[in-house]
Protein backbone atom coordinates (compact mmCIF):
# COMPACT_ATOMS: atom_id res chain seq x y z
CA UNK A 1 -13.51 -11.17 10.16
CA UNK A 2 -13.26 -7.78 8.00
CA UNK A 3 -16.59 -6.56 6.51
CA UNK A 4 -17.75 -7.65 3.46
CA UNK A 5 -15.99 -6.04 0.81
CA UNK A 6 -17.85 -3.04 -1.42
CA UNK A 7 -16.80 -4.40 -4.98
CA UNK A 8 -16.19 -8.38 -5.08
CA UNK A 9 -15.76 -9.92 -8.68
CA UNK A 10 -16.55 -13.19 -9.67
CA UNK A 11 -16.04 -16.26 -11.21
CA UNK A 12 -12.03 -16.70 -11.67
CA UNK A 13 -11.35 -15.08 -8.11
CA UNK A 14 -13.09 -17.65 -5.98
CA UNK A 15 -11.06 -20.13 -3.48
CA UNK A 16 -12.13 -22.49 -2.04
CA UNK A 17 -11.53 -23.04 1.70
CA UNK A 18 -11.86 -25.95 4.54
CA UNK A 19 -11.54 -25.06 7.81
CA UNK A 20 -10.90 -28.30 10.39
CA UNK A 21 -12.13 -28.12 13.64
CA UNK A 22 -12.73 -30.21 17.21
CA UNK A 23 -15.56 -30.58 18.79
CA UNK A 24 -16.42 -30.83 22.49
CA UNK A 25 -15.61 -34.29 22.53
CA UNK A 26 -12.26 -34.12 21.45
CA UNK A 27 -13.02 -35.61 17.97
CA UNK A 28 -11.74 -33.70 14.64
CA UNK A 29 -14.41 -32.81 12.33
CA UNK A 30 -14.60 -30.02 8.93
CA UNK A 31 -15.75 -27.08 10.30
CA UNK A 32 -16.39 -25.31 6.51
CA UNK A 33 -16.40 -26.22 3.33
CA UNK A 34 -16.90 -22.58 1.31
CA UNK A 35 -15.73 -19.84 -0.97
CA UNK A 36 -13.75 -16.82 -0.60
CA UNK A 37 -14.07 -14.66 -3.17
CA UNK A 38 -10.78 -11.95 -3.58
CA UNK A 39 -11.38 -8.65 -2.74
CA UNK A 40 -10.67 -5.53 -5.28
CA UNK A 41 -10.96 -2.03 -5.42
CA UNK A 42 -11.11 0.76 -8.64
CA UNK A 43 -8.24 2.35 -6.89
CA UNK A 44 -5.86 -0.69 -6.93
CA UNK A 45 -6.32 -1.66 -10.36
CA UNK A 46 -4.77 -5.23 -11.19
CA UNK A 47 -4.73 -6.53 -7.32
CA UNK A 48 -7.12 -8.83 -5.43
CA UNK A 49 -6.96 -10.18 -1.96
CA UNK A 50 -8.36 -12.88 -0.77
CA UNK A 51 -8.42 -12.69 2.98
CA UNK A 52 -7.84 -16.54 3.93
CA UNK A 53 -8.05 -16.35 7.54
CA UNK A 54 -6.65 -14.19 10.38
CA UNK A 55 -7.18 -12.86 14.20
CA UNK A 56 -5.66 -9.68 15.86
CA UNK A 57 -4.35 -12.16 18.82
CA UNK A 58 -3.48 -15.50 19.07
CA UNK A 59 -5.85 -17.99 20.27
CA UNK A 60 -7.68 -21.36 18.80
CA UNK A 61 -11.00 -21.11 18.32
CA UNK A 62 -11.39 -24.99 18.75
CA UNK A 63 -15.17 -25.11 17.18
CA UNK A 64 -13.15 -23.53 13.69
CA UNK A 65 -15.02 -20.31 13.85
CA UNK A 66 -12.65 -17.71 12.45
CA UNK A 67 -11.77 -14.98 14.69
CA UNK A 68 -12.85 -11.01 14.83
CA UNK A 69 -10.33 -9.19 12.83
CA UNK A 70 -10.46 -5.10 11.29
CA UNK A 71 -7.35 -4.21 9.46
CA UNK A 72 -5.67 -5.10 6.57
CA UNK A 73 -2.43 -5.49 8.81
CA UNK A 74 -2.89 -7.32 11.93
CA UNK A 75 -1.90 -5.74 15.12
CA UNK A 76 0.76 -7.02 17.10
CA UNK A 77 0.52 -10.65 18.29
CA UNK A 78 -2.67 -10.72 15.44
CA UNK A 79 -1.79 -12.47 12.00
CA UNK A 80 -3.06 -12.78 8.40
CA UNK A 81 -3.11 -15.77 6.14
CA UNK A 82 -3.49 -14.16 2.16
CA UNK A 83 -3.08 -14.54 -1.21
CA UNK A 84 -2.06 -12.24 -3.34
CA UNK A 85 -2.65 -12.16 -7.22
CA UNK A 86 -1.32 -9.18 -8.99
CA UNK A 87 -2.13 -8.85 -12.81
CA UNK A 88 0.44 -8.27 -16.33
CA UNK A 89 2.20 -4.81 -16.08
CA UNK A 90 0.78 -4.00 -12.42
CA UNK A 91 2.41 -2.70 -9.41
CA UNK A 92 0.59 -3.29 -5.82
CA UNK A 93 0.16 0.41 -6.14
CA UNK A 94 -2.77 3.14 -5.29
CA UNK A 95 -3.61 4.86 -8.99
CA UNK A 96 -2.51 8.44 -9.03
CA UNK A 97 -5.09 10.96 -7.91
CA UNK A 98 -7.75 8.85 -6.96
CA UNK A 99 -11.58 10.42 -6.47
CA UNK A 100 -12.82 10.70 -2.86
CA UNK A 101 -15.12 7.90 -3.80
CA UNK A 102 -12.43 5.62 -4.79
CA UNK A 103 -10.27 6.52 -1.70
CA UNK A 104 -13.58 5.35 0.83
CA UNK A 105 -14.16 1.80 -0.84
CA UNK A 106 -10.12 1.71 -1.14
CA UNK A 107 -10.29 2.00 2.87
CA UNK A 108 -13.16 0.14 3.16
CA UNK A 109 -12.20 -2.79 0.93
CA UNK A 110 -8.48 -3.13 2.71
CA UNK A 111 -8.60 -1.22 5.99
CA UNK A 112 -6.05 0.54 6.98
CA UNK A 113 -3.44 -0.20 3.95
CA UNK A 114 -3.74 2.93 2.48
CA UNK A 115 -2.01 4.49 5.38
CA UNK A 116 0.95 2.20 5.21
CA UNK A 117 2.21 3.70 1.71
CA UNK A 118 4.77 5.93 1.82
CA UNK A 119 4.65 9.42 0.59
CA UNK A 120 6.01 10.50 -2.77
CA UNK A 121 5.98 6.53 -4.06
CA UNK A 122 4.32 4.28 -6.07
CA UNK A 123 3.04 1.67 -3.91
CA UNK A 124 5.86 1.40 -1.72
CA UNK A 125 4.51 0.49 2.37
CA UNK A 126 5.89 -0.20 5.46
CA UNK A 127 3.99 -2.33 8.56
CA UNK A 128 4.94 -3.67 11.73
CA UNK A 129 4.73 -7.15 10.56
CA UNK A 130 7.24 -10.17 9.78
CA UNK A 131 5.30 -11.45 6.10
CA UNK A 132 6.26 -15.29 5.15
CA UNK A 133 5.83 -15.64 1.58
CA UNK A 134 5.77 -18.28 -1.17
CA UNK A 135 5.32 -17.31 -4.54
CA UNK A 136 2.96 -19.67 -6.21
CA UNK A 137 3.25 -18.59 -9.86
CA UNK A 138 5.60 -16.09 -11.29
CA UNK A 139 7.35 -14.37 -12.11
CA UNK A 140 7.35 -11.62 -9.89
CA UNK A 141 9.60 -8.81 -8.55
CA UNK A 142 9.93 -7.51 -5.03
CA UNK A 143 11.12 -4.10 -4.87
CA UNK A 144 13.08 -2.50 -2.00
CA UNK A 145 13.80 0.78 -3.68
CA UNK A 146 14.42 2.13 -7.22
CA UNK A 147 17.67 0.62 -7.04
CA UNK A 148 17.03 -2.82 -4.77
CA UNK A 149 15.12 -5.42 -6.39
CA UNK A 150 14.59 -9.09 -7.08
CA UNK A 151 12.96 -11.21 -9.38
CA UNK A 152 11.06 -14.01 -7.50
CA UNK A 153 10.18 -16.98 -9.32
CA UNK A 154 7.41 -20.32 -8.74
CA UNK A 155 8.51 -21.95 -5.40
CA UNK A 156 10.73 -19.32 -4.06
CA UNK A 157 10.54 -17.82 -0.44
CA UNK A 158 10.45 -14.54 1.22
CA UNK A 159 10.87 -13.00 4.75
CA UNK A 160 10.17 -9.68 5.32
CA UNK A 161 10.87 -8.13 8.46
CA UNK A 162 8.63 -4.60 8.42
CA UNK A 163 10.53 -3.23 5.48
CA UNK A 164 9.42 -0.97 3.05
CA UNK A 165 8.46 -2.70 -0.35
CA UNK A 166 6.43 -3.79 -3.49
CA UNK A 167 5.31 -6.51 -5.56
CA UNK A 168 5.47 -5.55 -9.31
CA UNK A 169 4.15 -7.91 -11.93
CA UNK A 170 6.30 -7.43 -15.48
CA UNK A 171 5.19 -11.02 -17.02
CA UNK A 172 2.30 -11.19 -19.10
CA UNK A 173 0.88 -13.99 -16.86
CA UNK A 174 -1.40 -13.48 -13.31
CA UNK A 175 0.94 -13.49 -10.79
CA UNK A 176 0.03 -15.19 -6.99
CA UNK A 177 1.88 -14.90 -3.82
CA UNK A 178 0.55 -16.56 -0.99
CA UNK A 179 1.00 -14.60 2.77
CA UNK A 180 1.07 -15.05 6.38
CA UNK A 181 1.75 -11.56 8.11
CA UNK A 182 2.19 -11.80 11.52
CA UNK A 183 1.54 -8.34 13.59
CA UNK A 184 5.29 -7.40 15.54
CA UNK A 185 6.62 -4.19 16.65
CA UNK A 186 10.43 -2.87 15.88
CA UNK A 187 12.97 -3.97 18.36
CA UNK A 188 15.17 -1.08 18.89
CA UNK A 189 15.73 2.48 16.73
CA UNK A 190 16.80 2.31 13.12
């Protein structure tokens, strides 16, 4: 599992999470019972994480201990489970000249996300991943471009497959999107 986060708010931000499990008798049993609490960082003002579950390969750990994982995006054949809650007027989106001490808990909060974001934009990132998401309250808009966008509402479904993107939040409600990101690589040149 990745670190403990640097800078972890309370109260409204904790999730609860069970975790089912099977012992070495074959019988089914609750393996956890807990709270998450989202992650956040000064540097991505507006957005919190919580990191559900993931591994960086597939396997079942029968006994429901969660698997070693290190990176925001898993690697290929590794996968994510998330949620995603993105604040009134924000975009999933690095502030603009951030200090050096903003950029280390940045990296240390979400590993290796910073690195996905594409030069010259405002929170646009590519990975090597196919993301499955359901947006659980919205509205909320996915951008492909400055010119390519959608407005995603409660209930409605995305596939991404390792595209460059965005969420963007223009209600004046808390916006969640909920995440599983499965670590792929690109089949073929673009």
């Amino acid at each position: 599992m990745l670190p403990k986060s640097p800078h972890q708010p309370t109260g409204e931000t904790m999730l609860r999470r069970i975790v089912s499990a099977t012992d070495a008798h074959g019988n089914a049993f609750f393996a956890e019972d807990s709270t998450i609490t989202a992650r956040t960082a000064e540097a991505l003002p507006g957005f919190a994480m919580h990191y559900i579950w993931g591994a960086d390969e597939r396997l079942l750990p029968r006994d429901g201990s969660q698997p070693s994982w290190t990176s925001h995006f898993p690697p290929e054949n590794g996968w994510r489970f998330v949620l995603l809650t993105l604040q009134p007027g924000q975009a999933a989106a690095p502030i603009d000249n951030p200090t050096d001490s903003q950029l280390k808990e940045l990296e240390e909060t979400f590993p290796g996300l910073l690195g996905t974001v594409e030069p010259g934009t405002t929170g646009m990132h590519t990975s090597e991943t196919i993301d499955l998401c359901v947006v659980l309250t919205g509205p909320v808009t996915l951008e492909l471009s400055d010119s390519l966008a959608k407005e995603l509402h409660t209930g409605d479904v995305v596939v991404q497959v390792g595209n460059v993107h965005r969420w963007v939040n223009r209600s004046t409600e808390p916006v969640v999107v909920a995440g599983v990101v499965v670590g792929t690589s690109y089949a073929g040149d673009i």
